[in-house]
N, C-alpha and C. Protein backbone atom coordinates (compact mmCIF):
# COMPACT_ATOMS: atom_id res chain seq x y z
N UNK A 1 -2.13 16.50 -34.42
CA UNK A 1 -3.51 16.90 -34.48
C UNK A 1 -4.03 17.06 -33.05
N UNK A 2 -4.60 18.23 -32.92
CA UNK A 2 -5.27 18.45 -31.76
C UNK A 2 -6.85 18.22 -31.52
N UNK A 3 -7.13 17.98 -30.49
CA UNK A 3 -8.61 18.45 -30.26
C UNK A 3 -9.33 19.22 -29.10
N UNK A 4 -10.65 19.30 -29.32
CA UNK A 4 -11.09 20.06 -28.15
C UNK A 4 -12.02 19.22 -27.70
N UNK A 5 -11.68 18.59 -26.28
CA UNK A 5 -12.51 17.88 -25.10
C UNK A 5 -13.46 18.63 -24.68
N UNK A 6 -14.96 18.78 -24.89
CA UNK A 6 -15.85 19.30 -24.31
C UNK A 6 -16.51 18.72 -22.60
N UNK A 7 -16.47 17.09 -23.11
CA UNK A 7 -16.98 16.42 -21.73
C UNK A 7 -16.60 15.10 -21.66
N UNK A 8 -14.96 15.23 -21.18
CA UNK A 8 -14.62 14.06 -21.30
C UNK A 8 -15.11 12.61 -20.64
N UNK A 9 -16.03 12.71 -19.87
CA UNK A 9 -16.72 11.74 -19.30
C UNK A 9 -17.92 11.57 -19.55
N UNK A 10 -18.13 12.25 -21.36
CA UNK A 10 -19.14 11.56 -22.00
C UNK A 10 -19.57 9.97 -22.31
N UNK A 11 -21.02 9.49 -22.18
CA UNK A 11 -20.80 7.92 -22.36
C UNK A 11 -20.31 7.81 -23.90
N UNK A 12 -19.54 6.60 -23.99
CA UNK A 12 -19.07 6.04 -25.36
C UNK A 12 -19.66 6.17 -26.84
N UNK A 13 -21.56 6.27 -26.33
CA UNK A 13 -21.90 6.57 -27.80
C UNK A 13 -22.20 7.64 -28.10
N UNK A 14 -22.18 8.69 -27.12
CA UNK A 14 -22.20 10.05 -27.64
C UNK A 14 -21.27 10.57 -28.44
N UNK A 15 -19.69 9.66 -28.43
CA UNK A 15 -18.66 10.12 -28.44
C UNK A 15 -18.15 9.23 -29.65
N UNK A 16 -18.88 8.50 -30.04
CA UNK A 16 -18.25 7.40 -30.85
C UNK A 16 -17.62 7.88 -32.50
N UNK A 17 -18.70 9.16 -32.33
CA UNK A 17 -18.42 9.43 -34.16
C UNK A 17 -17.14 9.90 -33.74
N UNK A 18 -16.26 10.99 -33.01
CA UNK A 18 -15.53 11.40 -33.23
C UNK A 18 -14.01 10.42 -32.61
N UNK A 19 -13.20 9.85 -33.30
CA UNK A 19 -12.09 9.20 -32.73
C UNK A 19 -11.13 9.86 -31.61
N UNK A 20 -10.81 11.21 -31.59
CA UNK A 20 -10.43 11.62 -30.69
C UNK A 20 -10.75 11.78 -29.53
N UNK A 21 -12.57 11.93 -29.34
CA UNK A 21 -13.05 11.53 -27.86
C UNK A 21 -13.19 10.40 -27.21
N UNK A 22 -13.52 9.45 -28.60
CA UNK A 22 -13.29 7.93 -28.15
C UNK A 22 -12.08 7.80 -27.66
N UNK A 23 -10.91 8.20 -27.78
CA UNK A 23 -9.55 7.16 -27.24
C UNK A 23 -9.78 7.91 -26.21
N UNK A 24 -10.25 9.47 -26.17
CA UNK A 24 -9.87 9.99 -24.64
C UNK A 24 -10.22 9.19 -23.53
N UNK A 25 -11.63 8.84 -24.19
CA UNK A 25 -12.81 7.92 -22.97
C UNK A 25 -12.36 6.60 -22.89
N UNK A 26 -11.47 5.99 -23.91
CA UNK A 26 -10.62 4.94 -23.29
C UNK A 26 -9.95 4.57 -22.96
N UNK A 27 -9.13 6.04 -23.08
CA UNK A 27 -7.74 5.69 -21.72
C UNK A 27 -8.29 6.36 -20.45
N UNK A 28 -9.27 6.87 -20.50
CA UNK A 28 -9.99 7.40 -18.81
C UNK A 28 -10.58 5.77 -18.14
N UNK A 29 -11.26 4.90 -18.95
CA UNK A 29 -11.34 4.28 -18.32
C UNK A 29 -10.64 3.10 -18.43
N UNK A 30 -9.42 2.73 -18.75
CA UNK A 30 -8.21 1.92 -18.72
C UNK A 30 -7.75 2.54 -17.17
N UNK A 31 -7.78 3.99 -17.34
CA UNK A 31 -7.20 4.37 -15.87
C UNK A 31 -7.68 3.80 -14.93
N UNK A 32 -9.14 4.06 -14.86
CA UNK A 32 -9.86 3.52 -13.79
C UNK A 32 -9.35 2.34 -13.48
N UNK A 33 -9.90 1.11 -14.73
CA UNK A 33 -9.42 -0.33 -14.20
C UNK A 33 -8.25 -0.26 -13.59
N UNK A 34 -7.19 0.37 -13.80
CA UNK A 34 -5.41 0.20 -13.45
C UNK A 34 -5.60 0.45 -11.89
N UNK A 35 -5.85 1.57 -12.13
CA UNK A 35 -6.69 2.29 -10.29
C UNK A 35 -7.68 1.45 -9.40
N UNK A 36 -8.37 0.63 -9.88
CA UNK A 36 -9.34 -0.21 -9.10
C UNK A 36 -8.18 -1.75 -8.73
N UNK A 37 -7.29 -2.00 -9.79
CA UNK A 37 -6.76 -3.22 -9.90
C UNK A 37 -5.93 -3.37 -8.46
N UNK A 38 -5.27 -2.13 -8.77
CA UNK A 38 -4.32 -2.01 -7.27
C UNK A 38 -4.52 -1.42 -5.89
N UNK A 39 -6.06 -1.11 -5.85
CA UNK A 39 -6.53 -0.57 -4.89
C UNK A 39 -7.39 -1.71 -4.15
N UNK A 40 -7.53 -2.89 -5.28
CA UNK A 40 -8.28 -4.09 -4.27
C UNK A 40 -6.65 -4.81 -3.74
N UNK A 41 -5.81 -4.50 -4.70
CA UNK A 41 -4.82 -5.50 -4.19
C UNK A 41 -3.24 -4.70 -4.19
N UNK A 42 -2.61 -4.29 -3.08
CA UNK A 42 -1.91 -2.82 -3.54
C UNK A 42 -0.15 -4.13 -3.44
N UNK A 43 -0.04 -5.25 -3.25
CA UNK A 43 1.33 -6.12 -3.64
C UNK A 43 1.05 -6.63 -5.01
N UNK A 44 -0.03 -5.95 -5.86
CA UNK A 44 0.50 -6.45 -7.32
C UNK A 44 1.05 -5.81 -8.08
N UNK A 45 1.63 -6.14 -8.99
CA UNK A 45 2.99 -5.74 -9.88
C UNK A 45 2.20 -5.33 -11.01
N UNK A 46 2.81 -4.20 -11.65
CA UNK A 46 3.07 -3.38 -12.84
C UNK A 46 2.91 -4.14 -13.85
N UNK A 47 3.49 -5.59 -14.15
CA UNK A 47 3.22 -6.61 -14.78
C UNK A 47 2.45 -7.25 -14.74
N UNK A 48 2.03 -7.88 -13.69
CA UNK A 48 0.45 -8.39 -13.44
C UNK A 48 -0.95 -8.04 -13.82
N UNK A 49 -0.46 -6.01 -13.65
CA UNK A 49 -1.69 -5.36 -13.80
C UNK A 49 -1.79 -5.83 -15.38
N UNK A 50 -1.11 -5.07 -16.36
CA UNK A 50 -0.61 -5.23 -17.80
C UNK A 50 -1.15 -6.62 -18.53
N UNK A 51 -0.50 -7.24 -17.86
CA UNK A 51 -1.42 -8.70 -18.52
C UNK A 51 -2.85 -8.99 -18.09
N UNK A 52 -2.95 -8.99 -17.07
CA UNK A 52 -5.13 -8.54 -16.57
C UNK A 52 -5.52 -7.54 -17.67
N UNK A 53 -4.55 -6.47 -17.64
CA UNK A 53 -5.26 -5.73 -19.01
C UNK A 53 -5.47 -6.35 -20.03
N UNK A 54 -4.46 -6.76 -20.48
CA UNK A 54 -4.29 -7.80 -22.13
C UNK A 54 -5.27 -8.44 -22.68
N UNK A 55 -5.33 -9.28 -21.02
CA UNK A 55 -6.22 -10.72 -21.59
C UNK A 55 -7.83 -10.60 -20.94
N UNK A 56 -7.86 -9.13 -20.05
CA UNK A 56 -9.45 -9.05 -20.33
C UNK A 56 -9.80 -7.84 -21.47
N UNK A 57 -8.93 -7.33 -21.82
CA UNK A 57 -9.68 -6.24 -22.94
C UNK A 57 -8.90 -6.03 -23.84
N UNK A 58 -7.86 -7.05 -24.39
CA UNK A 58 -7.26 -6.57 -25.34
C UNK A 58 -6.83 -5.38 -25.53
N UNK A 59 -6.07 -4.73 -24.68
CA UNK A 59 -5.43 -3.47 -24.43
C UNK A 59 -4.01 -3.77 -24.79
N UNK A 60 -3.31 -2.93 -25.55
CA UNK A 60 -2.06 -3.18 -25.37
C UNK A 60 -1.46 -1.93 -24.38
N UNK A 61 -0.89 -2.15 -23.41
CA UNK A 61 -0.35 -1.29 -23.06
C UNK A 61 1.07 -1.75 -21.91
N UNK A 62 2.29 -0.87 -21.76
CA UNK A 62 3.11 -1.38 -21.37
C UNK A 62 3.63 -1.18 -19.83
N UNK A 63 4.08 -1.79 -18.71
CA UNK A 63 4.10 -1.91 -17.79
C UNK A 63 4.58 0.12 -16.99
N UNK A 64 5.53 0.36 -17.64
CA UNK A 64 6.03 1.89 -17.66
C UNK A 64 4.47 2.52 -17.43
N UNK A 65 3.24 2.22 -18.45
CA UNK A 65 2.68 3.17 -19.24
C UNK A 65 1.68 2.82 -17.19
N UNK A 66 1.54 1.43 -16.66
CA UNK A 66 1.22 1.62 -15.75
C UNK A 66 1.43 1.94 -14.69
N UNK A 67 2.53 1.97 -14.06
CA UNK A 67 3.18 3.16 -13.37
C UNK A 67 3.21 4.71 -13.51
N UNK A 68 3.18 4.76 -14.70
CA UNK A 68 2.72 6.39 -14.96
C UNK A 68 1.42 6.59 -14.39
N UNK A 69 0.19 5.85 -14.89
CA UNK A 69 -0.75 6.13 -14.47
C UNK A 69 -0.93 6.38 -12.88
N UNK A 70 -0.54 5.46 -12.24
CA UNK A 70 -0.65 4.92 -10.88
C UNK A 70 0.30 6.08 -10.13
N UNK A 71 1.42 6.79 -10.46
CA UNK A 71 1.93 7.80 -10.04
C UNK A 71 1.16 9.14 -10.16
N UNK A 72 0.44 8.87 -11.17
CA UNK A 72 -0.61 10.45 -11.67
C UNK A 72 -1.26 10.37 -10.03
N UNK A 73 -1.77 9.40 -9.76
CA UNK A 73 -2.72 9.51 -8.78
C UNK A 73 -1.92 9.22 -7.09
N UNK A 74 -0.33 9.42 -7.23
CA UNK A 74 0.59 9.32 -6.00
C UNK A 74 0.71 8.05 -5.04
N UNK A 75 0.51 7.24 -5.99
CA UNK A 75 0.66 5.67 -5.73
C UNK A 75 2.12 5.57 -6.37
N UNK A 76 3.27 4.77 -5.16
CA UNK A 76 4.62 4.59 -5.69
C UNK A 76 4.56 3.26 -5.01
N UNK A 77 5.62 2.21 -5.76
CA UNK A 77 6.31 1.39 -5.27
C UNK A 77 6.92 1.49 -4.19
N UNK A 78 6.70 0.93 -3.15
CA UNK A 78 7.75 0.90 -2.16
C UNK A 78 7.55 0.10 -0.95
N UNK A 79 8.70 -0.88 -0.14
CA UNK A 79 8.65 -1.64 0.58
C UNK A 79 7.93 -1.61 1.88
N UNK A 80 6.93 -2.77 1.96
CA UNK A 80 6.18 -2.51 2.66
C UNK A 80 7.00 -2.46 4.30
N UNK A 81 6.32 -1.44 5.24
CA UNK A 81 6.94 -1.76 6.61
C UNK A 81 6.44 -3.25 7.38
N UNK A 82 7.46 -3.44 7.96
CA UNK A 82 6.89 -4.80 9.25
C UNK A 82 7.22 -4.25 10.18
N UNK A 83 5.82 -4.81 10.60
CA UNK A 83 5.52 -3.89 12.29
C UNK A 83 4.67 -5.59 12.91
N UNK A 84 5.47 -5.67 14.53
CA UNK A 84 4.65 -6.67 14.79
C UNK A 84 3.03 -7.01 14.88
N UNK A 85 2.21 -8.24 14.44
CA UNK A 85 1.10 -8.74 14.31
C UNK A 85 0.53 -8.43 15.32
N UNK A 86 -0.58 -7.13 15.69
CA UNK A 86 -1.22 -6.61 16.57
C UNK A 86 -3.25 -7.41 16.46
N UNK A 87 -3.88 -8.34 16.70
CA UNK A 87 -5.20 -8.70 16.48
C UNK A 87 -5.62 -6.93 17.16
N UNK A 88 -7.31 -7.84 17.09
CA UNK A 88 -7.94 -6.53 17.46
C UNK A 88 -8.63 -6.52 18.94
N UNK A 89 -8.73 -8.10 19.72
CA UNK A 89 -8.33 -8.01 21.30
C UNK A 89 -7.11 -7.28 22.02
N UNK A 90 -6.41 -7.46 21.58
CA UNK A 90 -4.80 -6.91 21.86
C UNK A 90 -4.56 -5.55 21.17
N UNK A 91 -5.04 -5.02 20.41
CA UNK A 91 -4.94 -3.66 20.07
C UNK A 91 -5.96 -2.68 21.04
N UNK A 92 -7.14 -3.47 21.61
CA UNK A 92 -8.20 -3.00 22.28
C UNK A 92 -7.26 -3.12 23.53
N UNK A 93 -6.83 -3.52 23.89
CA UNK A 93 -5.70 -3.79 25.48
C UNK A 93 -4.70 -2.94 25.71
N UNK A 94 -4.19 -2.32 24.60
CA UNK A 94 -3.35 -1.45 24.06
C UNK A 94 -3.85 0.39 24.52
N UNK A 95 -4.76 -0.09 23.83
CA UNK A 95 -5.15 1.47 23.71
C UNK A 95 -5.49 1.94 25.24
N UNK A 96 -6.63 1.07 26.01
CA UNK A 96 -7.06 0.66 27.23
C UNK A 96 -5.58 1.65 28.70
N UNK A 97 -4.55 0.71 28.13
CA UNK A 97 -3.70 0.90 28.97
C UNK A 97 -3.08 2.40 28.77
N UNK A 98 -2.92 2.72 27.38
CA UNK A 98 -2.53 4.17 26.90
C UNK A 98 -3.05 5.45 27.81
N UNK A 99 -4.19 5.15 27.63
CA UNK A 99 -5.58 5.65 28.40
C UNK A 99 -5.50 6.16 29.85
N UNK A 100 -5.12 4.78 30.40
CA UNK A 100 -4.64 4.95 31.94
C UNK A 100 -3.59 5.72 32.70
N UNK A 101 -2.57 5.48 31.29
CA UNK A 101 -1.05 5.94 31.72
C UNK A 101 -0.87 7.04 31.34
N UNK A 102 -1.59 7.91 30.35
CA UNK A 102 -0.85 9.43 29.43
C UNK A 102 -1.16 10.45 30.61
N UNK A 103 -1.79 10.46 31.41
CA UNK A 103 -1.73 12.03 32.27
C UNK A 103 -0.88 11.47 33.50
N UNK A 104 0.01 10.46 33.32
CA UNK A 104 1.11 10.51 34.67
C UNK A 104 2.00 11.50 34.55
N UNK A 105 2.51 12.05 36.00
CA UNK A 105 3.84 13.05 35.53
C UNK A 105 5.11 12.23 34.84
N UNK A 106 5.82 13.13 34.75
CA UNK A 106 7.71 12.61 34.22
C UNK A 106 7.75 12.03 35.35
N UNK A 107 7.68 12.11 36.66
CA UNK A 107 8.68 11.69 37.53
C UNK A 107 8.19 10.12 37.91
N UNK A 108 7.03 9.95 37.39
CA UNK A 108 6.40 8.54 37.91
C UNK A 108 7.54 7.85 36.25
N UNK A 109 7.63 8.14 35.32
CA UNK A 109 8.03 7.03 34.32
C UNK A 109 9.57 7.37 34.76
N UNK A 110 10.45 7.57 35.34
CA UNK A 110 11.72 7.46 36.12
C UNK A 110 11.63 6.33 36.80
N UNK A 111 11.04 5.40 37.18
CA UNK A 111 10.75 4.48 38.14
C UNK A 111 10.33 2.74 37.24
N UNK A 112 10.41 3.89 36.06
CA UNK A 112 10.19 2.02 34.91
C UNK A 112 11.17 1.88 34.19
N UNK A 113 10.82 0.46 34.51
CA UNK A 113 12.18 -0.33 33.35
C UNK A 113 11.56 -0.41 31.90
N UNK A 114 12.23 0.09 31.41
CA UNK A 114 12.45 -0.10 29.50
C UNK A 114 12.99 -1.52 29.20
N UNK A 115 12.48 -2.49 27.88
CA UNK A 115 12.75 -3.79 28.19
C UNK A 115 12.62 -3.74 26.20
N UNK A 116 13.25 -4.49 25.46
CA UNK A 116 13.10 -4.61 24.27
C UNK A 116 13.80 -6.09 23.88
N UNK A 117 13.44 -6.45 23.16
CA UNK A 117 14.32 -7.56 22.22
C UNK A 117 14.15 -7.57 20.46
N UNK A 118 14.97 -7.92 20.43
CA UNK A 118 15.57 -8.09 19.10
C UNK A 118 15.60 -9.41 18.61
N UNK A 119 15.37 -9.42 17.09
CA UNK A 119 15.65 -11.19 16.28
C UNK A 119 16.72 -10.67 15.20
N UNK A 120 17.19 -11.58 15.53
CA UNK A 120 18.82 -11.81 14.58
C UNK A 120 18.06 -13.15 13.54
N UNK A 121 17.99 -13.39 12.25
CA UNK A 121 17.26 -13.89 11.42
C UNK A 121 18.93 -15.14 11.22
N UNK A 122 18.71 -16.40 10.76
CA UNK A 122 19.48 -17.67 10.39
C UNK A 122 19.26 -18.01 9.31
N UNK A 123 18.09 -18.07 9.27
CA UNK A 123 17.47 -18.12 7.82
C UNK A 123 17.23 -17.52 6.73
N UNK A 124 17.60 -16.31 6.79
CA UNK A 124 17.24 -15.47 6.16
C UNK A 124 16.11 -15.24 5.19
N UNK A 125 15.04 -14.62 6.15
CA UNK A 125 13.76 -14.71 6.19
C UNK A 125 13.54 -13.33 5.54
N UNK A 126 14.08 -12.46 5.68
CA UNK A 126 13.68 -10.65 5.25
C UNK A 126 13.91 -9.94 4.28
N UNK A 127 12.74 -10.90 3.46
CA UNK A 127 12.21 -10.56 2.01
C UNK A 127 11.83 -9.51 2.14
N UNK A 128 11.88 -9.10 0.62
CA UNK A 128 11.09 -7.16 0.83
C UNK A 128 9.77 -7.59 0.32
N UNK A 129 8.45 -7.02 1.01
CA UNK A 129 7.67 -7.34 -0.06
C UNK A 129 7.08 -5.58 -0.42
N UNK A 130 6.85 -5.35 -2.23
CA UNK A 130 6.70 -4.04 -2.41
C UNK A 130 5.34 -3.94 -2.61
N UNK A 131 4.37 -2.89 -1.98
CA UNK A 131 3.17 -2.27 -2.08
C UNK A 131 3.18 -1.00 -2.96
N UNK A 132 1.85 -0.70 -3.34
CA UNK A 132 1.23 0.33 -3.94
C UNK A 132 1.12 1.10 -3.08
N UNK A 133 1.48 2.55 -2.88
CA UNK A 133 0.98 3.22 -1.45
C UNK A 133 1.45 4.83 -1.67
N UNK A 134 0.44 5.51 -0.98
CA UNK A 134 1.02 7.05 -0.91
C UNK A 134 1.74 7.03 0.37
N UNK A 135 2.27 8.46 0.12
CA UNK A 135 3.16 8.88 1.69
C UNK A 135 2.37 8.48 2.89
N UNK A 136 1.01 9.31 2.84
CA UNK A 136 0.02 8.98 4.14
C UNK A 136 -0.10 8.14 4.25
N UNK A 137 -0.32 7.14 3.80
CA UNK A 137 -0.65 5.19 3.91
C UNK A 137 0.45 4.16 4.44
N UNK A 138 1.67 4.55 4.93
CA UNK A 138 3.04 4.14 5.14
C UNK A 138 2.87 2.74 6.24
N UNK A 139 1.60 3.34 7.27
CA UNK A 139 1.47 2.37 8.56
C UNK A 139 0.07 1.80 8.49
N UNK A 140 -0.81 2.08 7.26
CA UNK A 140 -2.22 1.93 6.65
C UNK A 140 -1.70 0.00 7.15
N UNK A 141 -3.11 -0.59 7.32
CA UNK A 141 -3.40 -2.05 7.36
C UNK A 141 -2.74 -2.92 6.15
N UNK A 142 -3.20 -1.96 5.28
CA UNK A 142 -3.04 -2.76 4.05
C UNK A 142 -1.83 -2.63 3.58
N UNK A 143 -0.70 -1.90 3.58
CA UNK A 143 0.35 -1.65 3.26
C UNK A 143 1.26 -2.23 4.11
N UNK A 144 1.36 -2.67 4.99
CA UNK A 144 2.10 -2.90 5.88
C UNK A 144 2.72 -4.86 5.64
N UNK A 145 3.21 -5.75 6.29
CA UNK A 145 3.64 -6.37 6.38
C UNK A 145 3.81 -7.20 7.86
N UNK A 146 2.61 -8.30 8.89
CA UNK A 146 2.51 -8.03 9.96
C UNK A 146 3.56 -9.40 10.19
N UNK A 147 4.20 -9.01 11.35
CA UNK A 147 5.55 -9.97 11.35
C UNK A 147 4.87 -11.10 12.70
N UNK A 148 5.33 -12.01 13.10
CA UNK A 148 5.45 -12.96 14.76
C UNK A 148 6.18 -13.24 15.34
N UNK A 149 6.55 -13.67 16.40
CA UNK A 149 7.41 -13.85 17.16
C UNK A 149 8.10 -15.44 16.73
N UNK A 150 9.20 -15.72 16.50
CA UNK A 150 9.91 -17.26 16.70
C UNK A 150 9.75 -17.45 15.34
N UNK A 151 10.24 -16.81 14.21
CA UNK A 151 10.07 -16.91 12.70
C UNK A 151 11.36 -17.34 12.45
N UNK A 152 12.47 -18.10 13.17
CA UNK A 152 13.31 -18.72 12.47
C UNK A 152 14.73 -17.97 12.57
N UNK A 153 14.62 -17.48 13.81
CA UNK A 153 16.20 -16.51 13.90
C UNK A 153 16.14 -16.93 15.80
N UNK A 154 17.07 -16.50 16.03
CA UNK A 154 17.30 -16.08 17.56
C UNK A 154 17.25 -14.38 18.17
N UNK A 155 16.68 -14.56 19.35
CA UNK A 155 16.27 -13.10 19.83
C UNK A 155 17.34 -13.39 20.97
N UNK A 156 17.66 -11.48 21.18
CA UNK A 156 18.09 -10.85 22.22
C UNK A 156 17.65 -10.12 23.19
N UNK A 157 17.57 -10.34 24.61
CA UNK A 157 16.30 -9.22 24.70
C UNK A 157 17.72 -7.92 26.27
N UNK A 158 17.23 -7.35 25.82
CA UNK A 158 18.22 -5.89 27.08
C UNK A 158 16.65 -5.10 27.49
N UNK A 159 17.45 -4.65 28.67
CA UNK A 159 16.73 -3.28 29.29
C UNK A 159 16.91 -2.04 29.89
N UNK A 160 16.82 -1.27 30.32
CA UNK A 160 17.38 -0.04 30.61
C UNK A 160 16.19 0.82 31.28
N UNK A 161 16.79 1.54 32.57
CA UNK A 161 16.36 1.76 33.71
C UNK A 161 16.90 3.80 33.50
């Protein structure tokens, strides 16, 4: 059986006599909630969402059915990046220095040492943790994963001239 949607974001009692606009208008706004759920909190699970559904609105619906949704709108699972713990004194120090240094020629950065280190983990500390996130959002605040220094491994550090 088909129907014809005139205004699917009619309120509920305009819509109530007919059953086919009602479910439309309540899986539009099941969407929403699914969409608001993981947008306040983008490390919760497909399962988590599902049962918040359950047990505030008696919804049945199944974890698949929320991922579908959440893909409609280009939200995928996927592991968040770790990038080291930058505050916002030290990101302001950052930029500061960027500032100073981008119109030097090539021939002045010939004259600096390159310096890096590395952590080799003992503990094995490097859990995945998975976020809600589009392509564009990859290095977003909220998606990310912010790491520290001396978390339980040994570092290496080299440089190159």
């Amino acid at each position: 059986m088909y129907c014809i949607v005139k205004d699917p974001f009619a309120e509920p009692q305009s819509i109530a006599k007919s059953p086919c606009l009602f479910d439309l208008w309540l899986q539009l706004h099941t969407d929403r909630l699914i969409h608001r759920k993981i947008k306040t909190d983008r490390r919760k699970s497909a399962a988590s969402v599902k049962t918040e559904l359950q047990t505030s609105r008696n919804t049945a619906i199944s974890e698949s059915t929320v991922r579908r949704r959440l893909h409609e709108i280009d939200l995928y699972g996927r592991v968040a990046r770790k990038i080291p713990y930058v505050n916002k004194v030290n990101r302001g120090k950052r930029l500061e220095y960027v500032r100073t240094y981008r119109e030097q020629p090539l021939a002045y950065w010939d004259n600096v040492i390159w310096s890096d280190e590395s952590n080799f983990n003992l503990l094995g500390s490097d859990e995945k943790v998975m976020v809600w996130r589009t392509t564009k959002e990859e290095l977003a605040p909220k998606c990310i994963v912010p790491t520290v220094k001396h978390g339980g491994g040994k570092y290496g550090w080299g440089d190159v001239s």
